[in-house]
PDB file of N, CA and C in Angstrom:
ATOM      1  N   UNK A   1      11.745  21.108 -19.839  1.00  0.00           N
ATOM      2  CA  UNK A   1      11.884  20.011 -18.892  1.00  0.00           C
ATOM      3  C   UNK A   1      13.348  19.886 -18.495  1.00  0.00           C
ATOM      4  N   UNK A   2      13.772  19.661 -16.912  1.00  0.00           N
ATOM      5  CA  UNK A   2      14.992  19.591 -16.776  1.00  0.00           C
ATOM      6  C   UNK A   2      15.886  17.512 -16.964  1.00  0.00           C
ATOM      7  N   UNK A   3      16.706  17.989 -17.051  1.00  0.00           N
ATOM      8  CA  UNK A   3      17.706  16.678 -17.057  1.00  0.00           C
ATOM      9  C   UNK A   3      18.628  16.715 -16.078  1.00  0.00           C
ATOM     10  N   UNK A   4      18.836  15.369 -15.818  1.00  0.00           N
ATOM     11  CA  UNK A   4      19.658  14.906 -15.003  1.00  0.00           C
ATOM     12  C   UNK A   4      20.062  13.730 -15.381  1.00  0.00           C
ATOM     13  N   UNK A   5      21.817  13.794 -15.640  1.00  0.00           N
ATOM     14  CA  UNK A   5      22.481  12.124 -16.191  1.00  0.00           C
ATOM     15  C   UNK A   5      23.190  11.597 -15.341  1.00  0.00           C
ATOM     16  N   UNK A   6      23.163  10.269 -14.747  1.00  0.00           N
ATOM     17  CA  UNK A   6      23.731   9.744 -13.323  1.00  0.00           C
ATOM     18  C   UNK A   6      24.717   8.481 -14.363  1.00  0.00           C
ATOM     19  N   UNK A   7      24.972   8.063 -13.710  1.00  0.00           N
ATOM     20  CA  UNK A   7      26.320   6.741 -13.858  1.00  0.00           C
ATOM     21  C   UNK A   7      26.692   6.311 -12.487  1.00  0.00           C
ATOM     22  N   UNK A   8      26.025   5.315 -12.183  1.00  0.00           N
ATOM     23  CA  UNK A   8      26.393   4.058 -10.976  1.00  0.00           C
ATOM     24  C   UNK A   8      27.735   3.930 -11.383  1.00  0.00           C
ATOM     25  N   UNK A   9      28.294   4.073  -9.966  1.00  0.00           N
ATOM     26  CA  UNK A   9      29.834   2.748 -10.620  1.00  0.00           C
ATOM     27  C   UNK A   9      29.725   1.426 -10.519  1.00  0.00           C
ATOM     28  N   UNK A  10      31.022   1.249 -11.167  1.00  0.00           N
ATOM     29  CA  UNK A  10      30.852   0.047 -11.562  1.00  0.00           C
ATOM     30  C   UNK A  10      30.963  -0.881 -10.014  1.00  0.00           C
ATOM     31  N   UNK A  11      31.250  -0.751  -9.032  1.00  0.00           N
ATOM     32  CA  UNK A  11      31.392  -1.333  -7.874  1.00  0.00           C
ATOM     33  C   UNK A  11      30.087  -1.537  -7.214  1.00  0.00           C
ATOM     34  N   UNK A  12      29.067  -0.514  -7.474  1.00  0.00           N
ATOM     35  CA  UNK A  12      27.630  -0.953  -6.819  1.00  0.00           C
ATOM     36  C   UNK A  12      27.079  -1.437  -7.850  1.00  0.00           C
ATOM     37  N   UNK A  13      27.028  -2.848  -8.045  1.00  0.00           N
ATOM     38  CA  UNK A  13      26.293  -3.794  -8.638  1.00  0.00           C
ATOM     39  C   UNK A  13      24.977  -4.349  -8.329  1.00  0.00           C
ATOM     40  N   UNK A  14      24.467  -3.231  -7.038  1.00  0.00           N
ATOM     41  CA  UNK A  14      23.211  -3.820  -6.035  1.00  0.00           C
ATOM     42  C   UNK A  14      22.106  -3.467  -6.749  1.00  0.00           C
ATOM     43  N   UNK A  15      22.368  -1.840  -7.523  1.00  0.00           N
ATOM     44  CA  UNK A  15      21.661  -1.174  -8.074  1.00  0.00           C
ATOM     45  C   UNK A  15      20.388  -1.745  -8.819  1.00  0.00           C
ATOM     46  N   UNK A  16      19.143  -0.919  -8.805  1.00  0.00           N
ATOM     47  CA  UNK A  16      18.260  -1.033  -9.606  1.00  0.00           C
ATOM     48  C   UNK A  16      17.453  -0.397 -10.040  1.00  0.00           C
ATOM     49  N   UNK A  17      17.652   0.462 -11.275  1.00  0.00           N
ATOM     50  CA  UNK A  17      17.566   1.627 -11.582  1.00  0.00           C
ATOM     51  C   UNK A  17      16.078   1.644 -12.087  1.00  0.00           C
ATOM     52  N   UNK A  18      15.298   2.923 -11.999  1.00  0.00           N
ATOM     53  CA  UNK A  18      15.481   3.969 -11.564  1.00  0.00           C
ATOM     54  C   UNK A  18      14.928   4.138 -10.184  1.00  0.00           C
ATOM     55  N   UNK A  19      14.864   3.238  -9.744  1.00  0.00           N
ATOM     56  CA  UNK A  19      14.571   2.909  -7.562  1.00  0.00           C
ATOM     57  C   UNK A  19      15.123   3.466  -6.869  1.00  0.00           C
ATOM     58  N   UNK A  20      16.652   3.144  -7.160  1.00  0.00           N
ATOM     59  CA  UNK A  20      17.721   3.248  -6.286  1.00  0.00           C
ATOM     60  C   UNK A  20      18.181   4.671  -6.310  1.00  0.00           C
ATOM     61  N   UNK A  21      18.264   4.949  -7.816  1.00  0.00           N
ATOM     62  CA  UNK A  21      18.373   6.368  -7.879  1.00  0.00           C
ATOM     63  C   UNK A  21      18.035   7.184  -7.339  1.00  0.00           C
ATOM     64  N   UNK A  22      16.266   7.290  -7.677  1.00  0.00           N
ATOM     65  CA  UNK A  22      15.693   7.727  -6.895  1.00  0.00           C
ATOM     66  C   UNK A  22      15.619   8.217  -5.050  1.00  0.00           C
ATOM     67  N   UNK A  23      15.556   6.868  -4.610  1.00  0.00           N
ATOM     68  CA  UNK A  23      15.943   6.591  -3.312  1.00  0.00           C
ATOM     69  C   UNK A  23      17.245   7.737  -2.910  1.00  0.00           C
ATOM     70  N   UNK A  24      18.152   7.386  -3.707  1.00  0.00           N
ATOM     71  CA  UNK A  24      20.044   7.960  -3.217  1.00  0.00           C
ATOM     72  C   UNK A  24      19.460   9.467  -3.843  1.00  0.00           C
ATOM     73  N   UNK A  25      18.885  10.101  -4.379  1.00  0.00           N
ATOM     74  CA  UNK A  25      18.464  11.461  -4.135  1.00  0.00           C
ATOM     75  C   UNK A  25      17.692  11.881  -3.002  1.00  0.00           C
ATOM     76  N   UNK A  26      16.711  11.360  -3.146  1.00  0.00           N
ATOM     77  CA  UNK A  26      16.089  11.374  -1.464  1.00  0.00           C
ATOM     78  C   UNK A  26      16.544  11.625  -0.169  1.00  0.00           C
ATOM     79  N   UNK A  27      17.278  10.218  -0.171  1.00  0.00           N
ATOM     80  CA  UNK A  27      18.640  10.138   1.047  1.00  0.00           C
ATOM     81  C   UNK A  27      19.091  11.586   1.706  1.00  0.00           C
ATOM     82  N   UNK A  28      19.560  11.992   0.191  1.00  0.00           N
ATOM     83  CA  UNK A  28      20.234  13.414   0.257  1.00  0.00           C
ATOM     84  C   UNK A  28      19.802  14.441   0.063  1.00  0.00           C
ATOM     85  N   UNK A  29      19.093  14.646  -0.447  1.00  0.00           N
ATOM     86  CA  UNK A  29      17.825  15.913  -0.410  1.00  0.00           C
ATOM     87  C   UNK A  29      17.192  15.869   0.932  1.00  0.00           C
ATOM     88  N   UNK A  30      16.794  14.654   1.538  1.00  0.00           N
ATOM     89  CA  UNK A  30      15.631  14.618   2.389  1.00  0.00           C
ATOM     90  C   UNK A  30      14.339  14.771   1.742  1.00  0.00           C
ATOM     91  N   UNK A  31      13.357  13.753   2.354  1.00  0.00           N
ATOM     92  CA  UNK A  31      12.071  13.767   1.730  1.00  0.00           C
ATOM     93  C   UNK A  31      11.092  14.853   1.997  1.00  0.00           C
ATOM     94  N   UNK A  32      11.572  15.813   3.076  1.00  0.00           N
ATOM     95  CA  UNK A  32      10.642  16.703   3.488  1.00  0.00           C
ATOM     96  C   UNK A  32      10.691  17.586   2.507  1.00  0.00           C
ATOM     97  N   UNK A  33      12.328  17.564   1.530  1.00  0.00           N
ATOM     98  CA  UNK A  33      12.348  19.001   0.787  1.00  0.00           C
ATOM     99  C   UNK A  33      12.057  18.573  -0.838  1.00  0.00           C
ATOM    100  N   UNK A  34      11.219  17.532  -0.640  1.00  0.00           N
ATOM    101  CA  UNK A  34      10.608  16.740  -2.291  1.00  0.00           C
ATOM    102  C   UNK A  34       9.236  17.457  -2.005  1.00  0.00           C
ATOM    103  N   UNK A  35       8.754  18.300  -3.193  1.00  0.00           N
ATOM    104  CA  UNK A  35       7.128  18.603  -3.478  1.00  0.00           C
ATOM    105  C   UNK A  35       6.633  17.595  -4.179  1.00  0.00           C
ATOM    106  N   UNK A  36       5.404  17.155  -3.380  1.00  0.00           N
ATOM    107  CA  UNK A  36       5.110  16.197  -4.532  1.00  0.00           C
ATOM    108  C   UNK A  36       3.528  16.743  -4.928  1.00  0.00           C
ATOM    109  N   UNK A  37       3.309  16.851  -6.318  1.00  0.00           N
ATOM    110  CA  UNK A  37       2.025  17.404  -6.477  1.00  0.00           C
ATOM    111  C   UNK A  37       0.992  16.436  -6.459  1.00  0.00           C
ATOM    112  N   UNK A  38      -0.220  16.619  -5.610  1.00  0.00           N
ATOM    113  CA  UNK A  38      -1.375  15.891  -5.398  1.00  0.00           C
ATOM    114  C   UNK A  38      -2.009  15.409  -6.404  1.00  0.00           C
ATOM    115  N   UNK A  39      -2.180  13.794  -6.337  1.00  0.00           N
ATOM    116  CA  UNK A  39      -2.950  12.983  -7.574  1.00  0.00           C
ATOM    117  C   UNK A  39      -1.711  12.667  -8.768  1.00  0.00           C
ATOM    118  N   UNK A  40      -0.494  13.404  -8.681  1.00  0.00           N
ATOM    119  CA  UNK A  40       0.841  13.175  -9.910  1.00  0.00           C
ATOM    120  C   UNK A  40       1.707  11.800  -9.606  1.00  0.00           C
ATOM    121  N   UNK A  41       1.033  11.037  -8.787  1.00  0.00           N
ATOM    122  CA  UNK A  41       1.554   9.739  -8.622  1.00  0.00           C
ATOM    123  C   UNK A  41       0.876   8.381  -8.625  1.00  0.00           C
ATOM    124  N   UNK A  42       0.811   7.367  -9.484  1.00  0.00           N
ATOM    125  CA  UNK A  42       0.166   6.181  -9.222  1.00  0.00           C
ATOM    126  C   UNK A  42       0.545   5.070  -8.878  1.00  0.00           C
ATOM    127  N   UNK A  43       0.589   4.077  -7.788  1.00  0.00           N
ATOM    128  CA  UNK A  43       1.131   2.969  -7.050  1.00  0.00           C
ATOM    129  C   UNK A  43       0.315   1.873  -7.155  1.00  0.00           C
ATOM    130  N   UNK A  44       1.245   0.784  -8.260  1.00  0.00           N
ATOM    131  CA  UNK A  44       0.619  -0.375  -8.834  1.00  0.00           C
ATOM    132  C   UNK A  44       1.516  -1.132  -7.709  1.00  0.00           C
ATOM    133  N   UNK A  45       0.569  -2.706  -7.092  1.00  0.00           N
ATOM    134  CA  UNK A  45       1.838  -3.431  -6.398  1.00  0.00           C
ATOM    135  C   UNK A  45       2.156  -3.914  -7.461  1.00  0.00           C
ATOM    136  N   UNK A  46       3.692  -5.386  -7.543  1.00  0.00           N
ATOM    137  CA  UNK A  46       3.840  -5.577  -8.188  1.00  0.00           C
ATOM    138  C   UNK A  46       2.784  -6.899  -8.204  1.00  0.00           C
ATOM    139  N   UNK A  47       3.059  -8.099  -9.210  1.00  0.00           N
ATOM    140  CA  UNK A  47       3.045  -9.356  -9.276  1.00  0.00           C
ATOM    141  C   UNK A  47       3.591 -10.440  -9.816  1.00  0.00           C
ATOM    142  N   UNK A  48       3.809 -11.589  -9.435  1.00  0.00           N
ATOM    143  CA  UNK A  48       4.709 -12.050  -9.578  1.00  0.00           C
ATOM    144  C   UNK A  48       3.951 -13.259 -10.633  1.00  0.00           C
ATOM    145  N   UNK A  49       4.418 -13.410 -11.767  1.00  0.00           N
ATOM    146  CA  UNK A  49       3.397 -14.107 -12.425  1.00  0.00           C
ATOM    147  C   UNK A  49       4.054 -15.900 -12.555  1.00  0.00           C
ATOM    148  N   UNK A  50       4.988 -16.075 -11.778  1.00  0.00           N
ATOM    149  CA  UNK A  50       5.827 -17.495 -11.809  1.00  0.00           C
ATOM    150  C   UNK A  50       5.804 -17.964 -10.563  1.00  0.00           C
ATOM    151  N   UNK A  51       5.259 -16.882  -9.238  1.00  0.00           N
ATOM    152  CA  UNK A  51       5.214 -17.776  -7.873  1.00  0.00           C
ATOM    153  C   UNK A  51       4.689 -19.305  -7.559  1.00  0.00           C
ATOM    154  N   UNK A  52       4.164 -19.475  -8.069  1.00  0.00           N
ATOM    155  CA  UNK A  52       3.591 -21.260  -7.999  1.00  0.00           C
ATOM    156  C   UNK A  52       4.791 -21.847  -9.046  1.00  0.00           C
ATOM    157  N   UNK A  53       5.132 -21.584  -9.683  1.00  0.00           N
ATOM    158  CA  UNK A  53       6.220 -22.522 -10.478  1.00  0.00           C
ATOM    159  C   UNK A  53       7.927 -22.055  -9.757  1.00  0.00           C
ATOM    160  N   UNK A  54       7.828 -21.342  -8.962  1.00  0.00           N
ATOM    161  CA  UNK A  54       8.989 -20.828  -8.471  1.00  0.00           C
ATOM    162  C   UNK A  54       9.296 -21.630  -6.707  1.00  0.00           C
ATOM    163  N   UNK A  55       7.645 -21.241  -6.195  1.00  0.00           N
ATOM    164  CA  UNK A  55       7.176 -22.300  -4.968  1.00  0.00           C
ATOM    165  C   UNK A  55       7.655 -23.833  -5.133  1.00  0.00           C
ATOM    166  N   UNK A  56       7.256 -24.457  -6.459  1.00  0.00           N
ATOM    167  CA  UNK A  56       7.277 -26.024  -6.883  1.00  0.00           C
ATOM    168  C   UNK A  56       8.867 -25.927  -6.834  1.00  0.00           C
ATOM    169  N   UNK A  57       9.739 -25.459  -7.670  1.00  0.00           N
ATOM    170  CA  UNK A  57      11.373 -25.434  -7.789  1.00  0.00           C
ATOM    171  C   UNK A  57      11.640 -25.153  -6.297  1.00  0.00           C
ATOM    172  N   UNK A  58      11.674 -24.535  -5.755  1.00  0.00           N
ATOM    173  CA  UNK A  58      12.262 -24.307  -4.043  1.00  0.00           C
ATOM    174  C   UNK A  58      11.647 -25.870  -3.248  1.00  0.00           C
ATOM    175  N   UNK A  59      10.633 -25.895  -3.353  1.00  0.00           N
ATOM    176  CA  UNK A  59      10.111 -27.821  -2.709  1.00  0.00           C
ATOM    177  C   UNK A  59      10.540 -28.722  -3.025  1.00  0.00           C
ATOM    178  N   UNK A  60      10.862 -28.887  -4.793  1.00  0.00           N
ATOM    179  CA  UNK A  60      11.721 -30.089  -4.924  1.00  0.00           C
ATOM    180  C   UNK A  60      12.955 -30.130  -4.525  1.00  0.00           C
ATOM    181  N   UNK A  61      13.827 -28.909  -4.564  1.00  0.00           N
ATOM    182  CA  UNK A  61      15.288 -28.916  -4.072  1.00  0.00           C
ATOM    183  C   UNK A  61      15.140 -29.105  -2.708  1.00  0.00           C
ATOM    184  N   UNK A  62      14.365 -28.428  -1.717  1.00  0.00           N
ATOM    185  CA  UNK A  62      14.608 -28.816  -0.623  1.00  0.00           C
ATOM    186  C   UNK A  62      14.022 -30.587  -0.746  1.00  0.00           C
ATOM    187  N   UNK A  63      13.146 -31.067  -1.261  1.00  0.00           N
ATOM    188  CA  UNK A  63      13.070 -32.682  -0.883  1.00  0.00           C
ATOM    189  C   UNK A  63      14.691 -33.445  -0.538  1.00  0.00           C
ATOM    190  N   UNK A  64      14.503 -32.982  -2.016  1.00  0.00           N
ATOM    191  CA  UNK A  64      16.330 -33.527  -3.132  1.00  0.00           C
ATOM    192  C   UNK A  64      17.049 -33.418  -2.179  1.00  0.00           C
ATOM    193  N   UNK A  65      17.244 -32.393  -1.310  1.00  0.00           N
ATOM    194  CA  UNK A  65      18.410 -32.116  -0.626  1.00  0.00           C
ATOM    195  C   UNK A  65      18.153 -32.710   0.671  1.00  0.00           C
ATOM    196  N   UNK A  66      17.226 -32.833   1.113  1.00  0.00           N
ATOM    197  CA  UNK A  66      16.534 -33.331   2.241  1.00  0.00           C
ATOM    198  C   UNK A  66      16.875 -35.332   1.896  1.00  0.00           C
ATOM    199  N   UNK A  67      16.982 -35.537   0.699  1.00  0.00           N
ATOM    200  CA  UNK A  67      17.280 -36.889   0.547  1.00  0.00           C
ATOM    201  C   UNK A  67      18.567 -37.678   0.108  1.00  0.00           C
ATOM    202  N   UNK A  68      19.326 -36.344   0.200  1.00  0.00           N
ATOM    203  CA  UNK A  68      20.885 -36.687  -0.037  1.00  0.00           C
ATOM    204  C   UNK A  68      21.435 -35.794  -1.594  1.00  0.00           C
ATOM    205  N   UNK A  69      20.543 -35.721  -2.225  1.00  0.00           N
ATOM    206  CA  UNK A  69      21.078 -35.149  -3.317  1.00  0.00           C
ATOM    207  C   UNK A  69      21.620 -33.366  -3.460  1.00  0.00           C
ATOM    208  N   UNK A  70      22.603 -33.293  -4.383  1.00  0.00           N
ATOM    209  CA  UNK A  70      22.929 -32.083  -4.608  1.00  0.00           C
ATOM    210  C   UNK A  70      23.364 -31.191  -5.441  1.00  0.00           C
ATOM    211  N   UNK A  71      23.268 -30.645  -6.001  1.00  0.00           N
ATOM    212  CA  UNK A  71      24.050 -30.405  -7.780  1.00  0.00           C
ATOM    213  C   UNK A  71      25.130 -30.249  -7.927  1.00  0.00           C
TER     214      UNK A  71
END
């Protein structure tokens, strides 16, 4: 099996590995010259298991803020 060892610098803090990585090989390879073997890939979406408690926190701040308050 081959290896490959990468190191982000420290200046791209955007990073999110192994996505981005990915991606920034791509970029530069080009996707036409990636084989990808048929059925060797599986695509889960994600989910977000806090959206209703994350929804409720974004509504009260906007009220709050909507009523003068602010942290």
């Amino acid at each position: 099996m081959d290896e490959l060892s990468v190191a982000v610098p420290f200046s791209q803090t955007g990073y999110q590995p192994p996505a981005d990585i990915v991606e920034e090989i791509l970029r530069i390879d080009g996707l036409d010259n990636v084989e990808i073997q048929k059925g060797s890939m599986t695509i889960t979406p994600s989910r977000d298991e806090n959206i209703l408690k994350e929804s409720l926190k974004e509504k009260i701040a906007e009220i709050s803020t909507g009523a003068g308050f602010n942290k």
